[in-house]
C-alpha atoms as a PDB file:
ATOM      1  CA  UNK A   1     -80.877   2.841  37.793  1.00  0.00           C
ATOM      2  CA  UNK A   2     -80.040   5.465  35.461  1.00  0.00           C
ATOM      3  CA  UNK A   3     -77.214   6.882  37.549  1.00  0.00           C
ATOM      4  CA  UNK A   4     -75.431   3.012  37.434  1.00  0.00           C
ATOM      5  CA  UNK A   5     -75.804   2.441  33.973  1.00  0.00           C
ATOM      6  CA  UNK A   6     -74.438   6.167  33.676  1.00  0.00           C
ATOM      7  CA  UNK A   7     -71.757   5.130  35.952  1.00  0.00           C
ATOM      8  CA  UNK A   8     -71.130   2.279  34.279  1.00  0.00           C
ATOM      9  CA  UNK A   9     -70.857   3.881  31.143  1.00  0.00           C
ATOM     10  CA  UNK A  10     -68.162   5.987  32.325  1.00  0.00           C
ATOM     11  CA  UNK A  11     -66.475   2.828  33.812  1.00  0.00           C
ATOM     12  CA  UNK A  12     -66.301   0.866  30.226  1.00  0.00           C
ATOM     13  CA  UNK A  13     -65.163   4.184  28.308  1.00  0.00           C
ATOM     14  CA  UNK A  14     -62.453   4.712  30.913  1.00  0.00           C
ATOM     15  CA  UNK A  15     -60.960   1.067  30.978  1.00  0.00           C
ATOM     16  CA  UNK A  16     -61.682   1.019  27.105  1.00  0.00           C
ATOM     17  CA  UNK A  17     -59.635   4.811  27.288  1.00  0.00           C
ATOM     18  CA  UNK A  18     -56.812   3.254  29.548  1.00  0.00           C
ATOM     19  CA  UNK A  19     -56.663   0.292  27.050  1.00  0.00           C
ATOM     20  CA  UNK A  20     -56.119   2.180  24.425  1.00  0.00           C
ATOM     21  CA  UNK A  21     -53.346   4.438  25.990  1.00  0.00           C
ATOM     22  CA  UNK A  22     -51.971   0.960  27.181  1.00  0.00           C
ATOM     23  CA  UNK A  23     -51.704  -0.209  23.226  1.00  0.00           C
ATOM     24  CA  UNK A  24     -50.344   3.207  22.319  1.00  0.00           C
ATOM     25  CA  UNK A  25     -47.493   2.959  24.558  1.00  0.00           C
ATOM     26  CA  UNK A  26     -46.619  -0.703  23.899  1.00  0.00           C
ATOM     27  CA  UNK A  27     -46.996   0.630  20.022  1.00  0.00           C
ATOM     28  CA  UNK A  28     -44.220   3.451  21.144  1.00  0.00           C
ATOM     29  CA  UNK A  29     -42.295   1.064  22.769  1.00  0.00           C
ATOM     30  CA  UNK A  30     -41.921  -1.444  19.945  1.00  0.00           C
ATOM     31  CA  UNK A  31     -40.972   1.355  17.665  1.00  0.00           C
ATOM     32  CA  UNK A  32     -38.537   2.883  19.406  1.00  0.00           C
ATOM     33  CA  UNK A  33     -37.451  -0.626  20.403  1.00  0.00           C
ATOM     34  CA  UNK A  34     -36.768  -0.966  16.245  1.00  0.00           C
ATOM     35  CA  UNK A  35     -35.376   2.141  15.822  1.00  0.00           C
ATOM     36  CA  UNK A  36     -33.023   1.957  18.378  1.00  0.00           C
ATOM     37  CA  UNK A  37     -32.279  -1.745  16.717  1.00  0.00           C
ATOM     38  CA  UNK A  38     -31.943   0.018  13.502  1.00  0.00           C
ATOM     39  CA  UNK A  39     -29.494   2.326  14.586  1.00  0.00           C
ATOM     40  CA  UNK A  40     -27.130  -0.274  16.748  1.00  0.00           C
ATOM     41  CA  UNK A  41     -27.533  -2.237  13.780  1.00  0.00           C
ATOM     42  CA  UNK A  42     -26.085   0.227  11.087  1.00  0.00           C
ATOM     43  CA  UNK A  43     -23.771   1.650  13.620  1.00  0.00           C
ATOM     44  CA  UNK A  44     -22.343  -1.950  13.824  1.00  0.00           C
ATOM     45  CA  UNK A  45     -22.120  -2.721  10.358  1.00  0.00           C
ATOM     46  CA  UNK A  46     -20.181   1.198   9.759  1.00  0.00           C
ATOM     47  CA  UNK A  47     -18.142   0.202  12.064  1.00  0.00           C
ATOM     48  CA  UNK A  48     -17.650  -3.169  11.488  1.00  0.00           C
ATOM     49  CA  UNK A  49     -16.665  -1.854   7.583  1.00  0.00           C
ATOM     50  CA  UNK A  50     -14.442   1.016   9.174  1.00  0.00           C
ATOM     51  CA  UNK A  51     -12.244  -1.402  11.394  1.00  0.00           C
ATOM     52  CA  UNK A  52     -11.785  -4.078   8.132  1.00  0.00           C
ATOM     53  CA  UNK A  53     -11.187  -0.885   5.937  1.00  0.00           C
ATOM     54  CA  UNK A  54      -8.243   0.126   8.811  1.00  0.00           C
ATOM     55  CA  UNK A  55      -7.013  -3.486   9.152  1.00  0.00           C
ATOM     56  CA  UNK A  56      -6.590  -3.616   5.191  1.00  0.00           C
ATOM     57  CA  UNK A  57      -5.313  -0.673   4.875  1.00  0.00           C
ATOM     58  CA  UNK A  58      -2.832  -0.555   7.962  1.00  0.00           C
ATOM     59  CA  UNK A  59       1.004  -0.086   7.571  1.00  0.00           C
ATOM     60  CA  UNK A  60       1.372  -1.859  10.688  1.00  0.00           C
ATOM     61  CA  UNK A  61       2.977  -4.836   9.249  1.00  0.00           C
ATOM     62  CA  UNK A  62       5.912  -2.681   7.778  1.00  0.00           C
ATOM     63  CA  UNK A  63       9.323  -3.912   8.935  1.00  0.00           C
ATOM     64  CA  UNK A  64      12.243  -1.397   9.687  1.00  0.00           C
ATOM     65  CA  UNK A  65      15.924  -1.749   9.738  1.00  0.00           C
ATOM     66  CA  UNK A  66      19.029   0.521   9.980  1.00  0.00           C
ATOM     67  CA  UNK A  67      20.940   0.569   7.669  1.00  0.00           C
ATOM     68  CA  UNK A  68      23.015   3.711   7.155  1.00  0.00           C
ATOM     69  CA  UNK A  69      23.717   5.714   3.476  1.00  0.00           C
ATOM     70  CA  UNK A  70      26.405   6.300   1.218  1.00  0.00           C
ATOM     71  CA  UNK A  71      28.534   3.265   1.265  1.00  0.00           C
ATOM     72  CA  UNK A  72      29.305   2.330  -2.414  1.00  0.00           C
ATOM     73  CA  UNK A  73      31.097  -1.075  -3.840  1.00  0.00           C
ATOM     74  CA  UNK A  74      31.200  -1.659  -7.786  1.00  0.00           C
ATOM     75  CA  UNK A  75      30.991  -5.424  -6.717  1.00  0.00           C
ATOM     76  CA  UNK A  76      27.857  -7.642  -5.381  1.00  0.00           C
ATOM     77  CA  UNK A  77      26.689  -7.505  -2.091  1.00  0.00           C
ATOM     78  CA  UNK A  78      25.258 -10.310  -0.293  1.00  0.00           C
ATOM     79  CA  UNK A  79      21.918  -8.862   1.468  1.00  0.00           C
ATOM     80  CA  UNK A  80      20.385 -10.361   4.249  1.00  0.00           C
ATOM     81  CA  UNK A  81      16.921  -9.463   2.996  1.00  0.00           C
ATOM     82  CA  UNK A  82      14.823 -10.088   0.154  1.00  0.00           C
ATOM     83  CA  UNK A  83      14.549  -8.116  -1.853  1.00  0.00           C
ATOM     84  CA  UNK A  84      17.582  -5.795  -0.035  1.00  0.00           C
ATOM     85  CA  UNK A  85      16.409  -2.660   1.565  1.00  0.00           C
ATOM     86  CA  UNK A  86      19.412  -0.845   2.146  1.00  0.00           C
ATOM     87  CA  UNK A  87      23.281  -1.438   2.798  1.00  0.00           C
ATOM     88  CA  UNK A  88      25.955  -1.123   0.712  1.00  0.00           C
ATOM     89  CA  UNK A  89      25.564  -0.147  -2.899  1.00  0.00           C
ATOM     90  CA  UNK A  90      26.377   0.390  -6.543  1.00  0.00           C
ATOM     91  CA  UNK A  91      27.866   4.286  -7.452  1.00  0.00           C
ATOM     92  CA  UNK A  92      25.136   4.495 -10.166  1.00  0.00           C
ATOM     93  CA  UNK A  93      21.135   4.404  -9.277  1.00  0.00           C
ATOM     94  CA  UNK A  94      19.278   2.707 -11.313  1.00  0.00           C
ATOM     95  CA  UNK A  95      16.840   4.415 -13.279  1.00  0.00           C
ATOM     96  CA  UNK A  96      13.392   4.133 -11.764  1.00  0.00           C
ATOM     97  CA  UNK A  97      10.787   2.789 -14.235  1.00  0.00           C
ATOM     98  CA  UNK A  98       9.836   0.175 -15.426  1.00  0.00           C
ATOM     99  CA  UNK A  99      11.750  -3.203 -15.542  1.00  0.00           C
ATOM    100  CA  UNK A 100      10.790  -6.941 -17.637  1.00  0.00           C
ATOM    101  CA  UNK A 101      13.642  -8.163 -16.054  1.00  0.00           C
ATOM    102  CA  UNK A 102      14.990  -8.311 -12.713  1.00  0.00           C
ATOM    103  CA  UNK A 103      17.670  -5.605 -12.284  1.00  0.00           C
ATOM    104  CA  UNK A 104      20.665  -5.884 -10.162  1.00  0.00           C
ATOM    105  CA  UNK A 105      19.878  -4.930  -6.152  1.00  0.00           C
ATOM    106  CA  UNK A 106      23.055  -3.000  -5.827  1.00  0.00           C
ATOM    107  CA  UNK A 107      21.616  -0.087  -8.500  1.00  0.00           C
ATOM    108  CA  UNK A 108      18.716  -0.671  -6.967  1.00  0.00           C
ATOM    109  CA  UNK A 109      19.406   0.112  -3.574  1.00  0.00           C
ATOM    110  CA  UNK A 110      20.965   2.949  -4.454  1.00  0.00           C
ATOM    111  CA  UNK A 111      17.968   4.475  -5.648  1.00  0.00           C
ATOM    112  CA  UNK A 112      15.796   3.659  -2.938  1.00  0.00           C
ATOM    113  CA  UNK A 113      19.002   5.934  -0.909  1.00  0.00           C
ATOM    114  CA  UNK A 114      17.163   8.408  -3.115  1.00  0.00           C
ATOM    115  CA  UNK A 115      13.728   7.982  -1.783  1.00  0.00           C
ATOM    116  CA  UNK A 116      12.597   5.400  -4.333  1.00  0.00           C
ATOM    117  CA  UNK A 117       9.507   2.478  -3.227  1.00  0.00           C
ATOM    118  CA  UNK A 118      11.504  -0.351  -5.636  1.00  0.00           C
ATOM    119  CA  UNK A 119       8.187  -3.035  -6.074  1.00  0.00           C
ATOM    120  CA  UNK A 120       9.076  -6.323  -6.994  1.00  0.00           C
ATOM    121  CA  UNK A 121       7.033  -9.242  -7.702  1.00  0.00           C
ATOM    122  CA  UNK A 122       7.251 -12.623  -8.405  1.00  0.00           C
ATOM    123  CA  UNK A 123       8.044 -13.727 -11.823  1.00  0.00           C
ATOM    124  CA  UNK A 124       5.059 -15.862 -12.476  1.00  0.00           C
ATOM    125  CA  UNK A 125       2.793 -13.157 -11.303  1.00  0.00           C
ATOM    126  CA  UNK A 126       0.141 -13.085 -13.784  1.00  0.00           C
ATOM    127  CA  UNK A 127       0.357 -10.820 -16.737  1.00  0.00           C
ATOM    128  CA  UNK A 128      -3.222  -9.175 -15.270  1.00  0.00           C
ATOM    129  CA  UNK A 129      -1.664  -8.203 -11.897  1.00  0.00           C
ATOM    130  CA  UNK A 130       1.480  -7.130 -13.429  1.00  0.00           C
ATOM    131  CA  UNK A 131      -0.144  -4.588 -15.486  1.00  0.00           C
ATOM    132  CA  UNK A 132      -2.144  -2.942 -12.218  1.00  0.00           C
ATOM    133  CA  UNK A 133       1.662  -2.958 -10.724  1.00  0.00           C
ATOM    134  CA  UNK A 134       2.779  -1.033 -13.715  1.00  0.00           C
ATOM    135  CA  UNK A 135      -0.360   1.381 -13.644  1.00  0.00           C
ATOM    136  CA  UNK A 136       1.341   2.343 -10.074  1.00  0.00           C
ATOM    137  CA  UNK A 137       4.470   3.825 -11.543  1.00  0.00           C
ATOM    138  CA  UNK A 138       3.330   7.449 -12.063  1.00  0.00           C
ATOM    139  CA  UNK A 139       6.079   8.673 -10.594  1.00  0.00           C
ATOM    140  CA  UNK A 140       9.902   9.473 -11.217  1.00  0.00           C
ATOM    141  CA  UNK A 141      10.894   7.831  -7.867  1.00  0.00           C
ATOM    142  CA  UNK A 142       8.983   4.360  -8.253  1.00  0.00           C
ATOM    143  CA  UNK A 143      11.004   0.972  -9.370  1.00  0.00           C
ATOM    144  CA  UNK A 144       9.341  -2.081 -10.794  1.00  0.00           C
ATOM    145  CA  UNK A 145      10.682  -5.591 -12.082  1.00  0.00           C
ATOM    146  CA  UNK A 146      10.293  -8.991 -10.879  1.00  0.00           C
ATOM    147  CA  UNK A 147      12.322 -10.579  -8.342  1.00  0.00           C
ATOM    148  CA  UNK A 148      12.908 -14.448  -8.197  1.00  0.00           C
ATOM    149  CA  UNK A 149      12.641 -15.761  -4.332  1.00  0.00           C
ATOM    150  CA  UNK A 150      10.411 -13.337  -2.976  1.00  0.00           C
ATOM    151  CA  UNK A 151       9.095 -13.919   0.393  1.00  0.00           C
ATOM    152  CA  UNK A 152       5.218 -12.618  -1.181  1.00  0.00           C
ATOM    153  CA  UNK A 153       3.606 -12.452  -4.267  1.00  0.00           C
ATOM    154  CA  UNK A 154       4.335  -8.340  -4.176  1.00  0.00           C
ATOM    155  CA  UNK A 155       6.982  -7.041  -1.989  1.00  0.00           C
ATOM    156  CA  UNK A 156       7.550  -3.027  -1.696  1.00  0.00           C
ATOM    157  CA  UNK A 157      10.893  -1.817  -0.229  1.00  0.00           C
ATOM    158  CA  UNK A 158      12.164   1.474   0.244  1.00  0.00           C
ATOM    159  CA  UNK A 159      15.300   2.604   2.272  1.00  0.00           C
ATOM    160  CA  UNK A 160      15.439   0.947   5.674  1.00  0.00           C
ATOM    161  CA  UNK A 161      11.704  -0.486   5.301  1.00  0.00           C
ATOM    162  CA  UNK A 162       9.507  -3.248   3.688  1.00  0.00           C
ATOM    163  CA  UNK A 163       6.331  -4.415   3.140  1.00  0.00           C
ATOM    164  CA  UNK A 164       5.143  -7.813   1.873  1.00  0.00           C
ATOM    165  CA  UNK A 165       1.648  -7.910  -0.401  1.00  0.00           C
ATOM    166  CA  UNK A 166      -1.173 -10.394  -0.947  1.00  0.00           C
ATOM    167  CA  UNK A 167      -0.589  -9.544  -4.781  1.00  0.00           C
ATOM    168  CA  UNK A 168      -1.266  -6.676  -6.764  1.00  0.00           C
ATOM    169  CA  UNK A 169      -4.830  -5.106  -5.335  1.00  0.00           C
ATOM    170  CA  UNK A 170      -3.473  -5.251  -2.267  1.00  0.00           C
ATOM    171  CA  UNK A 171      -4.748  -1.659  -0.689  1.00  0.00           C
ATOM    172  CA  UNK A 172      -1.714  -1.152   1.337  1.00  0.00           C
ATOM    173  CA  UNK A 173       0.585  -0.808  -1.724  1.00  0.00           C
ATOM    174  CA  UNK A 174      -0.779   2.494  -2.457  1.00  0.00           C
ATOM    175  CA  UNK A 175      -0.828   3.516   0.839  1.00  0.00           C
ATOM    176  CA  UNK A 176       3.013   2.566   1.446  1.00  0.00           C
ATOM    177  CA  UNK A 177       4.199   4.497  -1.776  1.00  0.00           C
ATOM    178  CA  UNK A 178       2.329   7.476  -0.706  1.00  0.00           C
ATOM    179  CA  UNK A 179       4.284   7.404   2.968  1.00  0.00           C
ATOM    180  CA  UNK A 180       7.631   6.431   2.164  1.00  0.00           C
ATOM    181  CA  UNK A 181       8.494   7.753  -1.596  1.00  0.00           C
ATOM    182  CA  UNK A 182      10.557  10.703  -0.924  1.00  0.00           C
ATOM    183  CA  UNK A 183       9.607  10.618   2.761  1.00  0.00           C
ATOM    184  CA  UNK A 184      12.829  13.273   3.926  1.00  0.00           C
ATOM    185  CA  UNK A 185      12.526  11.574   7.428  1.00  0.00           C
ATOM    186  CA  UNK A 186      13.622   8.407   5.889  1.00  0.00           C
ATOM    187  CA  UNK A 187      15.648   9.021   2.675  1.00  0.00           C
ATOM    188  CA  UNK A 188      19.476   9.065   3.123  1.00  0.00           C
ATOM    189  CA  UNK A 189      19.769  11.341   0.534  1.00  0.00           C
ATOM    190  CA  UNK A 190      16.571  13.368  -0.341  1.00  0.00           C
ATOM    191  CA  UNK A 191      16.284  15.168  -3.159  1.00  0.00           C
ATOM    192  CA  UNK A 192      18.791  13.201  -5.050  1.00  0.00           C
ATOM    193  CA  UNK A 193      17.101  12.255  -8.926  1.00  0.00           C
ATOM    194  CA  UNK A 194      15.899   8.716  -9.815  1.00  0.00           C
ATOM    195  CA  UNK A 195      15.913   8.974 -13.602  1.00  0.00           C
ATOM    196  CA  UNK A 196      18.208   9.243 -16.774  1.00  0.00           C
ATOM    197  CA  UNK A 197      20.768   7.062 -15.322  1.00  0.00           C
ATOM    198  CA  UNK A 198      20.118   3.702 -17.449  1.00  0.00           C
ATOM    199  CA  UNK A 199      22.015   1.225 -15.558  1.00  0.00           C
ATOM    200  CA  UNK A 200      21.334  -2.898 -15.670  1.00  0.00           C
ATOM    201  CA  UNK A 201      18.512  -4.780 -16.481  1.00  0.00           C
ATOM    202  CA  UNK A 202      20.116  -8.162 -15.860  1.00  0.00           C
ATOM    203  CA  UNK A 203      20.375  -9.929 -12.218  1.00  0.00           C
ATOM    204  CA  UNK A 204      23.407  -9.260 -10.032  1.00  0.00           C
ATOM    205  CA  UNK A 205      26.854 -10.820 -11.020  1.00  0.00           C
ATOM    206  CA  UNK A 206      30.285 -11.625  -9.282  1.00  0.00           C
ATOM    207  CA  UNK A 207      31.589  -9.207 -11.883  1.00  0.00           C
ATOM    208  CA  UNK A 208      31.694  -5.426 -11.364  1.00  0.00           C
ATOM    209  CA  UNK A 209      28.665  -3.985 -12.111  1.00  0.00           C
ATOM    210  CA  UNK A 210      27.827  -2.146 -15.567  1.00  0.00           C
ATOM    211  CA  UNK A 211      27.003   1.762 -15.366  1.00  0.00           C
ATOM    212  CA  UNK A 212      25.608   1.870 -18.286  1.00  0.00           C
ATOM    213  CA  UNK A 213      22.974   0.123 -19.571  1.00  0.00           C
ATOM    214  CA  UNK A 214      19.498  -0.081 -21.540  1.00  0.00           C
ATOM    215  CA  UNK A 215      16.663   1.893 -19.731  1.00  0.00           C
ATOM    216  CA  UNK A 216      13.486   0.976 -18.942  1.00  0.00           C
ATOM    217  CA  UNK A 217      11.152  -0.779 -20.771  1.00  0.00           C
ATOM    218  CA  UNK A 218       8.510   2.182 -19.363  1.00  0.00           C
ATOM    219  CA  UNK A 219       9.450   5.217 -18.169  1.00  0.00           C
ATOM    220  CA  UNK A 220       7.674   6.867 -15.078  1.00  0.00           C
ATOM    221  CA  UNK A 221       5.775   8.854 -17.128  1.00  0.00           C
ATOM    222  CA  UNK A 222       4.269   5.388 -18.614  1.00  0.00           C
ATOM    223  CA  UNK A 223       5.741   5.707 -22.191  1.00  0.00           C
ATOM    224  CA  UNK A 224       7.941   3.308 -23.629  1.00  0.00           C
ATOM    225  CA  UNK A 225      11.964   4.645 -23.389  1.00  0.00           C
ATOM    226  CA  UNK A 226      12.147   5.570 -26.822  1.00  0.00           C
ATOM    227  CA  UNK A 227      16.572   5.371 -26.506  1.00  0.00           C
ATOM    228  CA  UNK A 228      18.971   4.283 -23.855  1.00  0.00           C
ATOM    229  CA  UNK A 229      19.920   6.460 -20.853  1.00  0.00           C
ATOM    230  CA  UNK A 230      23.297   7.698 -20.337  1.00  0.00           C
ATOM    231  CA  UNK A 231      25.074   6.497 -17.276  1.00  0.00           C
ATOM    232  CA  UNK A 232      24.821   7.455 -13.854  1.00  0.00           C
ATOM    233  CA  UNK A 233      26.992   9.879 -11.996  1.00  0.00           C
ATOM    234  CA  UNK A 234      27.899   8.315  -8.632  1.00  0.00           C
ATOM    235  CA  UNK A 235      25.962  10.592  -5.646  1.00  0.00           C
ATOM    236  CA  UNK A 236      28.641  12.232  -2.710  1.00  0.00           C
END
């Protein structure tokens, strides 16, 4: 009798061992189980972040043209795109700044043939936005004024390519003036200067365009233009 209940003994520990080992592992199981939840979780929402941060960021939606350099007219053009982004041309560039007024495409142009990004907005663009546009113009080879008839809210050209915006935030116009400001794979003539030339403020004309004209209202630099520029010097 002793032996059996012994035995028995042994019998109860060993299923009540096994049962235990049997919790353990289903314990294990579930944890790992979350973990590896966890991880395919958070590896899903990186990427998920990292694929919307590409798709707002991507310069896939820039449009290219061909459109070759150094053809200059004192007259207006008639560009088939809005705002132009290249063709034929005013002698003078315009200054790159900033402009309160729209400025005539033909100076224009001719800057971005000198490796300017020339942003133009809408004219009701709120005063808010239009002030995070002009906190973009750090540089001597960045144009800003508003353009009636846009296509967008924001539209950034530069020399044979164009980009339209959701408005001023947008994350791409950053990324666009980084790529194609003085980009010497896509500026006709690289190198050439975007500043003290101080032609029109005022929109295109049938008459000859003016050379010489007020500067802008902000300079590159982001200070006011204390006194006009002088004139520019037609490029070879």
């Amino acid at each position: 009798m002793a032996k059996e209940r012994t035995q028995a003994r042994r019998e109860h520990l060993a299923q009540l061992r096994a049962a235990q080992k049997r919790k353990e592992r289903r314990t294990a199981m579930l944890m790992w189980g979350a973990g590896a939840f966890v991880i395919v979780l958070l590896v899903g929402i990186v990427g998920f972040y990292v694929i919307r941060d590409r798709a707002e960021t991507s310069l896939d939606a820039v449009k290219s043209f061909n459109y070759k350099g150094s053809q200059h007219t004192p007259i207006k053009v008639n560009y088939k795109e809005t705002p132009p982004v290249g063709g034929e041309h005013n002698p003078a560039p315009q200054q790159c700044g900033v402009y309160d007024q729209p400025i005539n495409s033909e100076n224009g142009v001719h800057s971005m043939e000198h490796g300017a990004v020339w942003i133009t907005y809408r004219p009701d663009l709120p005063k808010a936005d239009v002030d995070k546009l002009k906190a973009l113009v750090t540089s001597d080879y960045v144009l800003l004024s508003p353009f009636p008839g846009l296509p967008a809210p924001v539209v950034a050209s530069s020399w044979n390519h164009q980009l339209s915006l959701n408005g001023a935030s947008d994350p791409r116009l950053p990324k666009y003036i980084t790529k194609y400001m003085q980009n010497p794979s896509t500026t006709p003539e690289y190198g050439a200067t975007c500043t003290g030339q101080g032609t029109s403020n005022k929109l295109a004309s049938d008459d000859p365009l003016p050379t010489s004209m007020p500067s802008p209202s902000v300079a590159p630099s982001g200070q006011p233009s204390a006194t006009p520029a002088p004139s520019g010097t037609p490029s070879s």
